[in-house]
Each structure stands twice: as C-alpha cells, then as structure tokens.
C-alpha atoms as a PDB file:
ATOM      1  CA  UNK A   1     -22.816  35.556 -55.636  1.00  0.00           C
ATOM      2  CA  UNK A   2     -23.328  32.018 -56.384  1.00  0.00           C
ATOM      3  CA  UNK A   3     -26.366  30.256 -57.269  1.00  0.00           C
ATOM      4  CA  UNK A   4     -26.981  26.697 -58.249  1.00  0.00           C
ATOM      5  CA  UNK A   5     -23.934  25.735 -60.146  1.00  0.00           C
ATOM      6  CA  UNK A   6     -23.483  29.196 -61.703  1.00  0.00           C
ATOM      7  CA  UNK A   7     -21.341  31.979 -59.962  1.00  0.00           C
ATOM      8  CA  UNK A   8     -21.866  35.407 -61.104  1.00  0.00           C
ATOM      9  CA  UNK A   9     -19.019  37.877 -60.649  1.00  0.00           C
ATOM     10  CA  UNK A  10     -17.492  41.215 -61.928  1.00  0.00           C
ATOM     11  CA  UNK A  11     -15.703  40.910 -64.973  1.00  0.00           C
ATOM     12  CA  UNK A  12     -11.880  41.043 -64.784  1.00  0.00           C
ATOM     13  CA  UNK A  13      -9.301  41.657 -67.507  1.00  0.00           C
ATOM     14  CA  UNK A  14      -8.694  38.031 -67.478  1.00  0.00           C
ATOM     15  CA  UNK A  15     -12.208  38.163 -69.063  1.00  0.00           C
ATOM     16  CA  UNK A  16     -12.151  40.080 -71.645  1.00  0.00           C
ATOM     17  CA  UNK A  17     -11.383  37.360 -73.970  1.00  0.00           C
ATOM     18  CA  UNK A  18     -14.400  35.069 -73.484  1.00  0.00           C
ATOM     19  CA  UNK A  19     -16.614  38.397 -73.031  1.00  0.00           C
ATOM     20  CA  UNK A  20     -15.536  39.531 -76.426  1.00  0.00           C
ATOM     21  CA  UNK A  21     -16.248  35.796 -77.956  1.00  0.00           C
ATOM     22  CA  UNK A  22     -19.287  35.778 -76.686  1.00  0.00           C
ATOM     23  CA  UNK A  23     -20.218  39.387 -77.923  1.00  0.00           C
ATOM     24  CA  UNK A  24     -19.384  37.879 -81.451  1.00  0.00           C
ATOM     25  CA  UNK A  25     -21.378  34.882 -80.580  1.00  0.00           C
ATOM     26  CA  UNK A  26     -23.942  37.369 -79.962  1.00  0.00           C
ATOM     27  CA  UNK A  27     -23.832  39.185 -82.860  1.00  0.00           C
ATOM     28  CA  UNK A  28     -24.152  36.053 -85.081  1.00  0.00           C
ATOM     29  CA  UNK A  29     -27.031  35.161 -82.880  1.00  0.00           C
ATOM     30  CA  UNK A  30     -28.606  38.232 -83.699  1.00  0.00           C
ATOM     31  CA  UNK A  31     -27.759  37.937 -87.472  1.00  0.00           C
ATOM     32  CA  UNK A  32     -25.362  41.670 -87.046  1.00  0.00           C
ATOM     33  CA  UNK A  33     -21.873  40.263 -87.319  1.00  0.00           C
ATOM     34  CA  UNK A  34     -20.813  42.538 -90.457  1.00  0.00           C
ATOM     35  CA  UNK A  35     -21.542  45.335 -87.780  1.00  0.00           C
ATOM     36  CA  UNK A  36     -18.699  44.340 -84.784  1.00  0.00           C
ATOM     37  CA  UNK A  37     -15.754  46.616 -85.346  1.00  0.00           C
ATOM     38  CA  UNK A  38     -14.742  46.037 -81.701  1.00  0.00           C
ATOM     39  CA  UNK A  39     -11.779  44.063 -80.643  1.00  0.00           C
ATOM     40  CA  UNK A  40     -10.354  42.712 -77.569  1.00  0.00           C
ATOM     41  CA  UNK A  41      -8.442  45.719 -76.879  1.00  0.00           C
ATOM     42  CA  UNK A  42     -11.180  48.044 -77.409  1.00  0.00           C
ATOM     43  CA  UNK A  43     -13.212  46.225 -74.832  1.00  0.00           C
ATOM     44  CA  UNK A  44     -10.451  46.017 -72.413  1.00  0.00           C
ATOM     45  CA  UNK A  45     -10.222  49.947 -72.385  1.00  0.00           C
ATOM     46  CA  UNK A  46     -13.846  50.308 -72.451  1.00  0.00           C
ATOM     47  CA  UNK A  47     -13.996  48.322 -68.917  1.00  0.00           C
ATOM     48  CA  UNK A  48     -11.065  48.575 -67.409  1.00  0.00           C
ATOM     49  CA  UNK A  49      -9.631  52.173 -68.463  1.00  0.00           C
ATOM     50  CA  UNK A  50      -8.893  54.630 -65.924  1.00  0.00           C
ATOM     51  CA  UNK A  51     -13.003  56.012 -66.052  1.00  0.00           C
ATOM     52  CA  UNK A  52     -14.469  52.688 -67.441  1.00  0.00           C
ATOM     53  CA  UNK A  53     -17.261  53.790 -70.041  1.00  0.00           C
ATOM     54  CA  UNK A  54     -19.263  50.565 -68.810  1.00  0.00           C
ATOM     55  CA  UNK A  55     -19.222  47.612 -66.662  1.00  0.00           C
ATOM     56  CA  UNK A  56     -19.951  43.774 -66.787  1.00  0.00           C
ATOM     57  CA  UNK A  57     -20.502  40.481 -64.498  1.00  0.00           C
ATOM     58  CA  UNK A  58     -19.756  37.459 -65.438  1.00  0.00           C
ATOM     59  CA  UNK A  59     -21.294  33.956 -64.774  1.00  0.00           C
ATOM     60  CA  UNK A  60     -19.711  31.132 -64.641  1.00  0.00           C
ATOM     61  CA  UNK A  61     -19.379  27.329 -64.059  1.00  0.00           C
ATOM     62  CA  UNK A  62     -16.591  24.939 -63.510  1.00  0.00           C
ATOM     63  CA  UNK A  63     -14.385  27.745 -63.629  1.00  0.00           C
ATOM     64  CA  UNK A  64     -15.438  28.490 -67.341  1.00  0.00           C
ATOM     65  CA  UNK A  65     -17.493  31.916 -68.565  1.00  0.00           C
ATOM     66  CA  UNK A  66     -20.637  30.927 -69.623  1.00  0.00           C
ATOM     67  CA  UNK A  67     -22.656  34.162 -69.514  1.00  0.00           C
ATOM     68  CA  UNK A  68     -21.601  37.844 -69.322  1.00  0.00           C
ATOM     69  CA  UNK A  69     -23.607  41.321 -68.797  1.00  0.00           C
ATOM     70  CA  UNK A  70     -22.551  44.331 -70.230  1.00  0.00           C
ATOM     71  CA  UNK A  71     -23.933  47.066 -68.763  1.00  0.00           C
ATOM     72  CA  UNK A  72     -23.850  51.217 -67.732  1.00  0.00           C
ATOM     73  CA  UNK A  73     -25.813  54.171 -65.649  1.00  0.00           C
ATOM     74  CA  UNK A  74     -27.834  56.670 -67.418  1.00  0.00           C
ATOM     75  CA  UNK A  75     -29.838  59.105 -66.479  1.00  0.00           C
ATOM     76  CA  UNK A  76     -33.861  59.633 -65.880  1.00  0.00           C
ATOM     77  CA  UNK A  77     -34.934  63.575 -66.135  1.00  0.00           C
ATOM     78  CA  UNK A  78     -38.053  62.761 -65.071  1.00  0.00           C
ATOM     79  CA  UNK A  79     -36.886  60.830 -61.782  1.00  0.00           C
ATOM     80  CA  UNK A  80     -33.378  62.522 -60.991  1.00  0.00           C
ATOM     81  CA  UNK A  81     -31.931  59.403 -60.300  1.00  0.00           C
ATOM     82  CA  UNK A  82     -29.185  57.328 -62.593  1.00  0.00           C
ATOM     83  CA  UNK A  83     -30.391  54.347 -64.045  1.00  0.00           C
ATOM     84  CA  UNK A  84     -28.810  51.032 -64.979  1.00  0.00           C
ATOM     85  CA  UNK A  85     -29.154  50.142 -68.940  1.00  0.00           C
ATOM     86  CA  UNK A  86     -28.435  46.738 -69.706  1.00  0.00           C
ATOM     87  CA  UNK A  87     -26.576  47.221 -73.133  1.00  0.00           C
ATOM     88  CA  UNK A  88     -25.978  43.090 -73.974  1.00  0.00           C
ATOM     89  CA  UNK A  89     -27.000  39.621 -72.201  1.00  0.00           C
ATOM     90  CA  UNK A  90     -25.948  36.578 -73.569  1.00  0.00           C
ATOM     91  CA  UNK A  91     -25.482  32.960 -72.789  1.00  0.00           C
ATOM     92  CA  UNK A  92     -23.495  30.561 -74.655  1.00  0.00           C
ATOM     93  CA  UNK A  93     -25.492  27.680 -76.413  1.00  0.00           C
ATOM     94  CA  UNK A  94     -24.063  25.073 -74.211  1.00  0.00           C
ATOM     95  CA  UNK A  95     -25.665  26.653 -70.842  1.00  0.00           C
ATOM     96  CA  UNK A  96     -28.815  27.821 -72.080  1.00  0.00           C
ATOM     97  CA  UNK A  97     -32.165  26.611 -70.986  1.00  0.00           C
ATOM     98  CA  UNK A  98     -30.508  26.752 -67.401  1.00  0.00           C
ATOM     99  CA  UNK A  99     -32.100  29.493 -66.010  1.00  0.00           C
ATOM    100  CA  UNK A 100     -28.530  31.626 -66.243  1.00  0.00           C
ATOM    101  CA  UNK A 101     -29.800  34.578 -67.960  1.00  0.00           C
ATOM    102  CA  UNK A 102     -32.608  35.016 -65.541  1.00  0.00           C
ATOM    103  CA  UNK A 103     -30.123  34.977 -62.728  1.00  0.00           C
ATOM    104  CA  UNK A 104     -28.036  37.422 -64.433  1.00  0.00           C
ATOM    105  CA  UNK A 105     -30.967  39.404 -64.729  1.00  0.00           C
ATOM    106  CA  UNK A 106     -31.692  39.043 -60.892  1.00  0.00           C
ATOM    107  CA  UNK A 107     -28.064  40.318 -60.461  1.00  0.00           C
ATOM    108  CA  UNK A 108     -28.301  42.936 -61.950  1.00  0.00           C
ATOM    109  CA  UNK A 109     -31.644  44.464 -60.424  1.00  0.00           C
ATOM    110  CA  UNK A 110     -29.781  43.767 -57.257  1.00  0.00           C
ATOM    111  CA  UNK A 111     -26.988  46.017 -57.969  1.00  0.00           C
ATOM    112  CA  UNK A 112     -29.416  48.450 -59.209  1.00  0.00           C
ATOM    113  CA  UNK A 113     -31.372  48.278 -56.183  1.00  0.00           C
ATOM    114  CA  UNK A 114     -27.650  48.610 -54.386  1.00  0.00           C
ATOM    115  CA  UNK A 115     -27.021  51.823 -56.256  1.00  0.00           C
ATOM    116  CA  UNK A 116     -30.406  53.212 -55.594  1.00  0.00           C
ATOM    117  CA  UNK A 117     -31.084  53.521 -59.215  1.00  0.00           C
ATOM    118  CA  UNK A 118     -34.506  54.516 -60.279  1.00  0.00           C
ATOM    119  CA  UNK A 119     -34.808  52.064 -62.985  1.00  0.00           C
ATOM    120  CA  UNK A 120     -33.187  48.952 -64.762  1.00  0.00           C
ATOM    121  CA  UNK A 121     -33.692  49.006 -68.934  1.00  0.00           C
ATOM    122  CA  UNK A 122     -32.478  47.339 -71.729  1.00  0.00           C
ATOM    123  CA  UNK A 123     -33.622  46.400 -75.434  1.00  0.00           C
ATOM    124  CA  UNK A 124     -34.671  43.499 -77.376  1.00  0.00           C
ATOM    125  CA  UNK A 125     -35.287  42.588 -80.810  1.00  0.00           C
ATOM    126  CA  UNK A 126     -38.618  41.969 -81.470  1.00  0.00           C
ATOM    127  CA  UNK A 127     -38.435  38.452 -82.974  1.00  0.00           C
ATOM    128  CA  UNK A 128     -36.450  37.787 -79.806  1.00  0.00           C
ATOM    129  CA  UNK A 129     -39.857  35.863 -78.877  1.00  0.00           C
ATOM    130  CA  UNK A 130     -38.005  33.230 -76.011  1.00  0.00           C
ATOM    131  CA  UNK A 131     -36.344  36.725 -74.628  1.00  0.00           C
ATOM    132  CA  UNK A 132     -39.122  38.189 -74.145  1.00  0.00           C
ATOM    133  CA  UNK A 133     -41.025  35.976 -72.534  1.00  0.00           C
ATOM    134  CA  UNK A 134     -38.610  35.644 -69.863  1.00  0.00           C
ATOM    135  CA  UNK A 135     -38.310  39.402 -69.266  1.00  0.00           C
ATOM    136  CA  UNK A 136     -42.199  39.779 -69.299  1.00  0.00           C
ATOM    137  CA  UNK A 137     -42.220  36.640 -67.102  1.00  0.00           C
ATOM    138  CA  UNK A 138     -39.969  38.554 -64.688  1.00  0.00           C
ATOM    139  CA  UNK A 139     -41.918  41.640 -64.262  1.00  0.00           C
ATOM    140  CA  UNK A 140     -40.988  44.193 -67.211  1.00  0.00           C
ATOM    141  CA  UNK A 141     -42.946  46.211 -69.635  1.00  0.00           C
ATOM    142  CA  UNK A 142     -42.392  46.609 -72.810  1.00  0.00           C
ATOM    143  CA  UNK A 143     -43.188  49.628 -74.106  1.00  0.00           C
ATOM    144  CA  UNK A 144     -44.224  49.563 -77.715  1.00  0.00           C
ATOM    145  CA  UNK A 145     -44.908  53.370 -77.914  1.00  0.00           C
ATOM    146  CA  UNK A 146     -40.756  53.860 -77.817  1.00  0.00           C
ATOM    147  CA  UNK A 147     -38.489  53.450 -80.599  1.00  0.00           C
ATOM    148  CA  UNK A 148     -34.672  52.896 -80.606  1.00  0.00           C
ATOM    149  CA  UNK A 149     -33.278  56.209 -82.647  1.00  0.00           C
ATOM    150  CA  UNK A 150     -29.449  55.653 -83.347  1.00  0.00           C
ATOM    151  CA  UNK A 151     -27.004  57.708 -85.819  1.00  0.00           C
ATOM    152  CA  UNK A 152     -23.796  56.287 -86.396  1.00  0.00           C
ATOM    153  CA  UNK A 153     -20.729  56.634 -88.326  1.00  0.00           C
ATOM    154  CA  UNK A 154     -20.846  58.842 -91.450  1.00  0.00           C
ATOM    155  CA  UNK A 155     -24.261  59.771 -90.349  1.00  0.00           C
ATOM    156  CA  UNK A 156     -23.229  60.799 -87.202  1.00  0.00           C
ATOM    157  CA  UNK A 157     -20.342  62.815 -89.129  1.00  0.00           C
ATOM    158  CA  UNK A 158     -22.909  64.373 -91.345  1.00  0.00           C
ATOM    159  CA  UNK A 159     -25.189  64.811 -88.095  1.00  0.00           C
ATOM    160  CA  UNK A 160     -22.385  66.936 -86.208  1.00  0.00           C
ATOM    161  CA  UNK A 161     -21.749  69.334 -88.963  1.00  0.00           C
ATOM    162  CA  UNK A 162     -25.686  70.554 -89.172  1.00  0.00           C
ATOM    163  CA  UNK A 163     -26.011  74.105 -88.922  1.00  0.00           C
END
C-alpha cells in the first residue's frame, strides 16, 4: 500500500533492526527507557517465530523505515469476534508532522476491517495531548471510565503463587 511518498508494508526480518531502534526511540519518547529489557533477538522471535505472538507494518520512504506498528488480535466476550490491539505506533522525529501515523492508523483499520474484527484499540498516555488529538480527530473514543491494570515481574511471580 503506498500513499504519498510513504509505503506501508509488513514487517520483515530485515526489519527488525530499525523496528527495535525505533521501539527504544519510543521508549525515550515516552520517558520509560529503564523499562526495555527487549533486544533484537527477542523481537525477531516474537514476529517471526513459528506462531508469531504479534505482528507489525512498516512505513517507509526512500527505501528507509520511518514508522512501524506493532500490533496483535484479542478477544471481545461481549462481541465474539477477535479484535486488533494496537500495542505501539511510532514515527521517527525526522518524518513527523507528515501525516504518517495517521496513515498507519488507516492501515491498520483496514486490515481489521479485512479480518472482520469487531474492534481496533490501543492506549495512550494521557499527556500524549498531539496523540490524542489525532486519534479523536479520526473517530475514536476515549474511554476515561477504563484503566490499564498490569502486573509484571516479581509481582506477577508473587501474583501466580496466591492461594
């Protein structure tokens, strides 16, 4: 898929380096770097493994990634359909203000839309003020009445071993 100068594509392993620099860039942008314990082999496995946990597209220009989407089903009870949870979006400082993330955005509701999902959802920081106003400007709701609930590492230990 190719619009303007950006063309948006499935990520291949050739990817996975500028994904995973970009997913750093991201968590600097986001003020969370002292949380990335990934590395470039734990992405590769994640996408390209023999039942890839998740999936991403890439954007890019001149031949260089610019943009990438990280993304996965889940599940809605309530619908009985899968869903498509956007789990990261980000585009490098260089190519912002370009209108790339809103066409990776568009991408992506058309592959939900492909896959007959029920619903397209993701997260955002609440400071994330410019982010928001894009996603609101493109149709979705936030919904304030939700909060994220996450347990992790030696909580999630601790978490496991409640009787």
């Amino acid at each position: 898929m190719s619009t303007s100068n950006l063309t948006i594509r499935p990520a291949q392993p050739a990817d996975v380096a500028a994904i995973f620099g970009m997913i750093y860039e991201l968590a600097v942008f986001e003020k969370l770097e002292h949380m990335v314990v990934a590395n470039e082999a734990m992405l590769h496995d994640s996408l390209f493994c023999d039942k890839p946990v998740c999936e991403a597209l890439v954007g890019e220009t001149d031949g260089v990634v610019v943009t990438f989407a990280l993304f996965f089903h889940n599940f809605s009870t309530f619908l009985c359909k899968k869903g498509l949870y956007l789990e990261d979006l980000y585009v490098k400082q260089s190519a912002r203000g370009k209108g790339y993330g809103k066409q990776m955005l568009v991408a992506l509701a058309q592959l939900a839309v492909e896959r007959d999902c029920g619903r397209f959802e993701w997260s955002v920081l609440d400071w994330n003020s410019n982010a928001i106003k894009l996603y609101e400007s493109m149709g979705a709701s936030l919904l304030p009445e939700w909060r994220i609930c996450r347990v992790t590492g030696e909580a999630l230990t601790q978490m496991s071993q409640v009787s």
